[in-house]
N, C-alpha and C. Protein backbone atom coordinates (compact mmCIF):
# COMPACT_ATOMS: atom_id res chain seq x y z
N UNK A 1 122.58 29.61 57.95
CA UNK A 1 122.27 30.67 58.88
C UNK A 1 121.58 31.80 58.13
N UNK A 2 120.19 32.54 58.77
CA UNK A 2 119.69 33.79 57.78
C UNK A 2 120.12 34.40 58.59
N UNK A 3 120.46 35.84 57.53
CA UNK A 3 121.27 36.88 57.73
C UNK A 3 120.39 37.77 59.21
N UNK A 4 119.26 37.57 58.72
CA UNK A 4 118.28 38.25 60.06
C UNK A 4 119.14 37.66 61.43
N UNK A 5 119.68 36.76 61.74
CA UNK A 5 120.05 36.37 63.22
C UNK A 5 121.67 37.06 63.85
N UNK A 6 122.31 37.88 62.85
CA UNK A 6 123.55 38.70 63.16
C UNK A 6 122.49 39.60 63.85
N UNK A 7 123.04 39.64 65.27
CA UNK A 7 122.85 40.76 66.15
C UNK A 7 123.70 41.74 66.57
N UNK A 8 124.20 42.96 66.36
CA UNK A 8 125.19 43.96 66.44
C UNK A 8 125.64 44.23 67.94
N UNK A 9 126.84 44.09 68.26
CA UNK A 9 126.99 44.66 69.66
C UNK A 9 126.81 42.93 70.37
N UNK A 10 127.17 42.63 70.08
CA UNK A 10 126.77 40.75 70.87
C UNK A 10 127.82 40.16 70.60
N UNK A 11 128.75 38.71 71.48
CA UNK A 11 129.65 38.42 71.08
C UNK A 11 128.73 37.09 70.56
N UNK A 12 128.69 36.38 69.56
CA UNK A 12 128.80 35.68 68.78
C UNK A 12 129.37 34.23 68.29
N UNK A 13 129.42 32.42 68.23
CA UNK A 13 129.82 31.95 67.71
C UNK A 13 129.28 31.15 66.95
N UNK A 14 129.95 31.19 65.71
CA UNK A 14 130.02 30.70 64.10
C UNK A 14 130.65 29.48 64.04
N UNK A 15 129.98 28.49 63.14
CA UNK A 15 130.65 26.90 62.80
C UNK A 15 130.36 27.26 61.36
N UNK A 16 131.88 27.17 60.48
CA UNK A 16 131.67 26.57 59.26
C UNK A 16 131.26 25.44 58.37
N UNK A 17 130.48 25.73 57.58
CA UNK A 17 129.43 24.62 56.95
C UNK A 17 129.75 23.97 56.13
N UNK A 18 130.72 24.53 55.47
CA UNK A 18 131.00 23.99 54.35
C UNK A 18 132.47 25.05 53.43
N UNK A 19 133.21 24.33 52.98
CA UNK A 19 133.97 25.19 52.10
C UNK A 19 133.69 25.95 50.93
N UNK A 20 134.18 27.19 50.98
CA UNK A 20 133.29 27.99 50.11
C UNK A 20 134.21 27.74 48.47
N UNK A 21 133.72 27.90 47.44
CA UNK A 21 134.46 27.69 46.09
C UNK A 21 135.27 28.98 45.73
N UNK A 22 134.85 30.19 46.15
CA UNK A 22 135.29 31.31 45.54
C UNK A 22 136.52 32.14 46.65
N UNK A 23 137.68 32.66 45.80
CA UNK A 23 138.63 32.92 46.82
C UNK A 23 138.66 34.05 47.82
N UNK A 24 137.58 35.23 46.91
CA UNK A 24 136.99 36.09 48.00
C UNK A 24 136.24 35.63 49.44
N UNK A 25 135.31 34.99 48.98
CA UNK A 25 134.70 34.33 50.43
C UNK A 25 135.70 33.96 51.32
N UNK A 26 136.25 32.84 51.17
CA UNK A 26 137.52 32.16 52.09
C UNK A 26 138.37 32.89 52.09
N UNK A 27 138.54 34.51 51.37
CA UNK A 27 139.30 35.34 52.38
C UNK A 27 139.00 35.88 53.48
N UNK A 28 137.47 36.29 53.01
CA UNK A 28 136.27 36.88 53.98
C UNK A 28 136.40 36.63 55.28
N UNK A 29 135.95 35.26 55.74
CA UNK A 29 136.09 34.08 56.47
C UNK A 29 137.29 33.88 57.11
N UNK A 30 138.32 34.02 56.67
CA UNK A 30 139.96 33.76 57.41
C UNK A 30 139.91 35.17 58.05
N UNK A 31 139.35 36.42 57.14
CA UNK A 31 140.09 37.12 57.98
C UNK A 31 138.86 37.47 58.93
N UNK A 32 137.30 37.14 58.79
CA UNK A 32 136.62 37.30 60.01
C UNK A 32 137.19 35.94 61.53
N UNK A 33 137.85 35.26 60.83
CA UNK A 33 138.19 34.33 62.14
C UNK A 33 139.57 35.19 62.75
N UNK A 34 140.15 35.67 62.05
CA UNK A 34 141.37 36.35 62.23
C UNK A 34 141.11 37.53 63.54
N UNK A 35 140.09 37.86 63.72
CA UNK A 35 139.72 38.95 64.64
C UNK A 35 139.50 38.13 66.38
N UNK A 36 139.60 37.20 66.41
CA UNK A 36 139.69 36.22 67.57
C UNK A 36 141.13 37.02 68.21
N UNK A 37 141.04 36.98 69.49
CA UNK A 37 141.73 37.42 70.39
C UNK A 37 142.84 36.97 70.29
N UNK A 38 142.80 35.40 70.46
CA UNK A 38 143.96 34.22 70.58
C UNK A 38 145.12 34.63 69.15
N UNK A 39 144.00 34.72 68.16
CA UNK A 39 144.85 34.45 66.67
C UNK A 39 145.75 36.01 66.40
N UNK A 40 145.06 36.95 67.31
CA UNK A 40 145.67 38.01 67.21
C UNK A 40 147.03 38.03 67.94
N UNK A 41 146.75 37.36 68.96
CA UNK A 41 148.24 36.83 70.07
C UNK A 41 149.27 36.43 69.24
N UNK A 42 149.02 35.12 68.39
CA UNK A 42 149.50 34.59 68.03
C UNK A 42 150.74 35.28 66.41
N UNK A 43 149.32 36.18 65.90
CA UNK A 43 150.46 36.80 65.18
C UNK A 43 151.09 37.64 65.22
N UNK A 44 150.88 38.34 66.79
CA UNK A 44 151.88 39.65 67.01
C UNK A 44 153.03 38.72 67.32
N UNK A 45 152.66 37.38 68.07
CA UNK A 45 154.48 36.99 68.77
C UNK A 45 155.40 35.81 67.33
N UNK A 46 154.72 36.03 65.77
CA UNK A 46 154.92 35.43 65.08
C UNK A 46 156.04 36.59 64.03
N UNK A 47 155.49 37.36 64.57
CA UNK A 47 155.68 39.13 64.21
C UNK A 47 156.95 39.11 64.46
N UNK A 48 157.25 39.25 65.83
CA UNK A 48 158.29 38.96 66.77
C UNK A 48 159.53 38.53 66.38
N UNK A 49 158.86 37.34 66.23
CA UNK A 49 160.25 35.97 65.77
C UNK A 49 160.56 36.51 64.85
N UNK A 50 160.01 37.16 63.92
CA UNK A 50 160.18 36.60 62.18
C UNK A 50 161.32 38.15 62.35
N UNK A 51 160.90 38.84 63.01
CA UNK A 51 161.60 39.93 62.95
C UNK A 51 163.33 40.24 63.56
N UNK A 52 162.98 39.50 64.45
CA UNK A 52 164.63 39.14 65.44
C UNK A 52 164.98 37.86 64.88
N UNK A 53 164.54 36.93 64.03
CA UNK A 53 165.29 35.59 64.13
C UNK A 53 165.21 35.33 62.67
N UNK A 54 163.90 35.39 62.17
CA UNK A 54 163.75 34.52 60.96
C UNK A 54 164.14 35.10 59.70
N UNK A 55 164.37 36.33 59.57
CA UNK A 55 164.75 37.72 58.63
C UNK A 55 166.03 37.43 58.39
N UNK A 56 166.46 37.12 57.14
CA UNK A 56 168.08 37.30 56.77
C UNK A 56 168.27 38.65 56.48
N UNK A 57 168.92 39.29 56.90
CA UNK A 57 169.80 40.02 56.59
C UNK A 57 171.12 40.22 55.95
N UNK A 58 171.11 40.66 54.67
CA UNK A 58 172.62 40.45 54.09
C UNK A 58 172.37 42.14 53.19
N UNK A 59 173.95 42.27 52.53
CA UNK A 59 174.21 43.29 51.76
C UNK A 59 174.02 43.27 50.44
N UNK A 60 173.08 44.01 50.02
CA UNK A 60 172.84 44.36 48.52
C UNK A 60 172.98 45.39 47.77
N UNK A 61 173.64 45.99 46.95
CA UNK A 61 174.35 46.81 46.20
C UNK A 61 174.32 48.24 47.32
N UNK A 62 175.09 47.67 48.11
CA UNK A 62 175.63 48.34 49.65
C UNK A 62 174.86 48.91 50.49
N UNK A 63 173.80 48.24 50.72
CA UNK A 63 173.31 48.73 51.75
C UNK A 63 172.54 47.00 52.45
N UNK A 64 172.10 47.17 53.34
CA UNK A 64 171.69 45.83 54.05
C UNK A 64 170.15 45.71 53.05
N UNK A 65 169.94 44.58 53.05
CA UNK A 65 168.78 44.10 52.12
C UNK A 65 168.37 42.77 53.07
N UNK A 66 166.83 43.13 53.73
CA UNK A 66 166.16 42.06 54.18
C UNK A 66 165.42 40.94 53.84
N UNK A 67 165.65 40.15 53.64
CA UNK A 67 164.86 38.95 53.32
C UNK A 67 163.80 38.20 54.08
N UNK A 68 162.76 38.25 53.25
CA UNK A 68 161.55 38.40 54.91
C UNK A 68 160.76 36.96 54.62
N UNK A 69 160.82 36.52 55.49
CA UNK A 69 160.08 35.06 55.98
C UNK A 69 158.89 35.57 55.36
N UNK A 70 158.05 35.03 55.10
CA UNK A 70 156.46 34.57 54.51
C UNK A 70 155.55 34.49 55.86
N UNK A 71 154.80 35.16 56.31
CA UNK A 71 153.40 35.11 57.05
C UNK A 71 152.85 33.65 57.03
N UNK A 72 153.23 33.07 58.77
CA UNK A 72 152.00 32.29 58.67
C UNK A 72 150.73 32.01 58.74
N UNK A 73 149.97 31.54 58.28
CA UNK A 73 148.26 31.51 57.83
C UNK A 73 148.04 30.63 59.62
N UNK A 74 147.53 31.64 60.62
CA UNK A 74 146.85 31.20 61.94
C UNK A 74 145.60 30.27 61.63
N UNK A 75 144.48 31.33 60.60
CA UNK A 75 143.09 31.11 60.50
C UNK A 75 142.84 30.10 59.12
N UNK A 76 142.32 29.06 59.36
CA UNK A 76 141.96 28.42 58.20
C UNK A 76 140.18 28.26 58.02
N UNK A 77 139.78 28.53 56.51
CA UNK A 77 138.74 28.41 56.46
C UNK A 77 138.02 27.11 56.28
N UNK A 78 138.20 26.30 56.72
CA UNK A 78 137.74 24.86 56.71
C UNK A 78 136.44 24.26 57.62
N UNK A 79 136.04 23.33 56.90
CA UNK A 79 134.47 23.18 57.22
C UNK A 79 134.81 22.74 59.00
N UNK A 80 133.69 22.78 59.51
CA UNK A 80 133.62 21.96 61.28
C UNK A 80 134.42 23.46 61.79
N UNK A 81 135.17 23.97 61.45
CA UNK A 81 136.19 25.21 62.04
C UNK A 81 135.12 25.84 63.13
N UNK A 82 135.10 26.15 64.25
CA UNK A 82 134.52 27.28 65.53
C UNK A 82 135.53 28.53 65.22
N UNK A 83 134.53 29.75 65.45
CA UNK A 83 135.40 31.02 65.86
C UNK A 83 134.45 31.61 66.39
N UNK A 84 135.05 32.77 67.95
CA UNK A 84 133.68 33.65 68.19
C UNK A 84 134.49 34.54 68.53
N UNK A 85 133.37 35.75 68.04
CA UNK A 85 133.83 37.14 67.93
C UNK A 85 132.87 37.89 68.48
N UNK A 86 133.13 39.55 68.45
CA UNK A 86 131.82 40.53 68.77
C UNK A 86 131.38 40.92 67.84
N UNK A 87 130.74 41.02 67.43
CA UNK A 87 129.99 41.00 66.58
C UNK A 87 130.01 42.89 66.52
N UNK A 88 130.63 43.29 65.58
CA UNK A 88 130.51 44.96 65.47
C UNK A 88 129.67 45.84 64.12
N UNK A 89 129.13 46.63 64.46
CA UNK A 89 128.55 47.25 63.27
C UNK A 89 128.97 47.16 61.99
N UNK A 90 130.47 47.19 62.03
CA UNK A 90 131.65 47.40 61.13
C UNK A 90 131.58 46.27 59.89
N UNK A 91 131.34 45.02 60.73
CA UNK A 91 131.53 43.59 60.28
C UNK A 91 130.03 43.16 59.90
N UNK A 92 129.20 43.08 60.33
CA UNK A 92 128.22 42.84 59.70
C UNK A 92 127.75 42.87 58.64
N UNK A 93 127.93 43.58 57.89
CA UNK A 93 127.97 43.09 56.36
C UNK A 93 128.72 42.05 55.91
N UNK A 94 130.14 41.65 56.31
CA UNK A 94 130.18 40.71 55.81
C UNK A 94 130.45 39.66 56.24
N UNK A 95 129.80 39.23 57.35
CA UNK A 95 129.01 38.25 58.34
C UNK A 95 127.89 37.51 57.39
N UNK A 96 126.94 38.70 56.91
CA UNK A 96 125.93 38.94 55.70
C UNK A 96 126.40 38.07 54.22
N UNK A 97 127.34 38.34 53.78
CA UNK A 97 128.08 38.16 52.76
C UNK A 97 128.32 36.55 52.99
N UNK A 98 128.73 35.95 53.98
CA UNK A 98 129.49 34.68 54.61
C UNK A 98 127.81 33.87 54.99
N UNK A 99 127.02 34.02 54.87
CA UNK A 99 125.85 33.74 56.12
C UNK A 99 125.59 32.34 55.40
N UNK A 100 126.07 31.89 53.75
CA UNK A 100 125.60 30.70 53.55
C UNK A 100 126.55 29.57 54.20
N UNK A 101 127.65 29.76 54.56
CA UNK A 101 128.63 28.80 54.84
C UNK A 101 128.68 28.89 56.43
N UNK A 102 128.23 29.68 57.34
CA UNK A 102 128.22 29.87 58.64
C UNK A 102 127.02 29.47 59.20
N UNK A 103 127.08 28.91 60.38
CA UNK A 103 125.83 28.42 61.32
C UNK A 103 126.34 29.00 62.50
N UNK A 104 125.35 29.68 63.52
CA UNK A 104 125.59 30.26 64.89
C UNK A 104 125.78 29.26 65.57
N UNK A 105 126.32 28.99 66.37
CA UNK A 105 126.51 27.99 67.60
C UNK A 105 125.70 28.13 69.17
């Protein structure tokens, strides 16, 4: 994809091309898929659980001490992957940054 075809203010969808080698990029990437509506759903009611259910709670040198479940990973950066977003001023750069591993749909 050339970077010239990000249009600002447009909603947008992206197919990954390929897996990227470097761990910045494929953070890039998870967390531009991360801005999807659905995945946002998904980790407020993950939020939820982890907070009323999955959290031990016990006593540590007297006072309660939480033990906190680990975040699950919604967004994976993996090749064939779809995500569409709006495309905001904000993000465009690193839309820019991502543009070798992304194709518009």
């Amino acid at each position: 994809m050339s970077p010239d075809t990000i249009v600002p203010n447009s909603t947008m969808s992206f197919t990954i091309t390929g897996r990227p080698q470097r761990p910045a990029t494929i953070k890039t990437i998870e967390r531009l898929m991360g801005m999807q509506t659905h995945i946002q759903t998904g980790r407020s009611k993950l939020a939820t659980q982890r907070r009323l259910k999955d959290n031990v709670t016990y006593v540590r040198a007297g006072r309660p001490w939480v033990n906190r479940k680990r975040v699950t990973k919604l967004a994976r950066a993996e090749k064939g992957e779809t995500f569409t977003l709006l495309v905001t001023p904000q993000i465009v750069d690193d839309l820019r940054s991502v543009a070798s591993y992304l194709e518009t749909a």
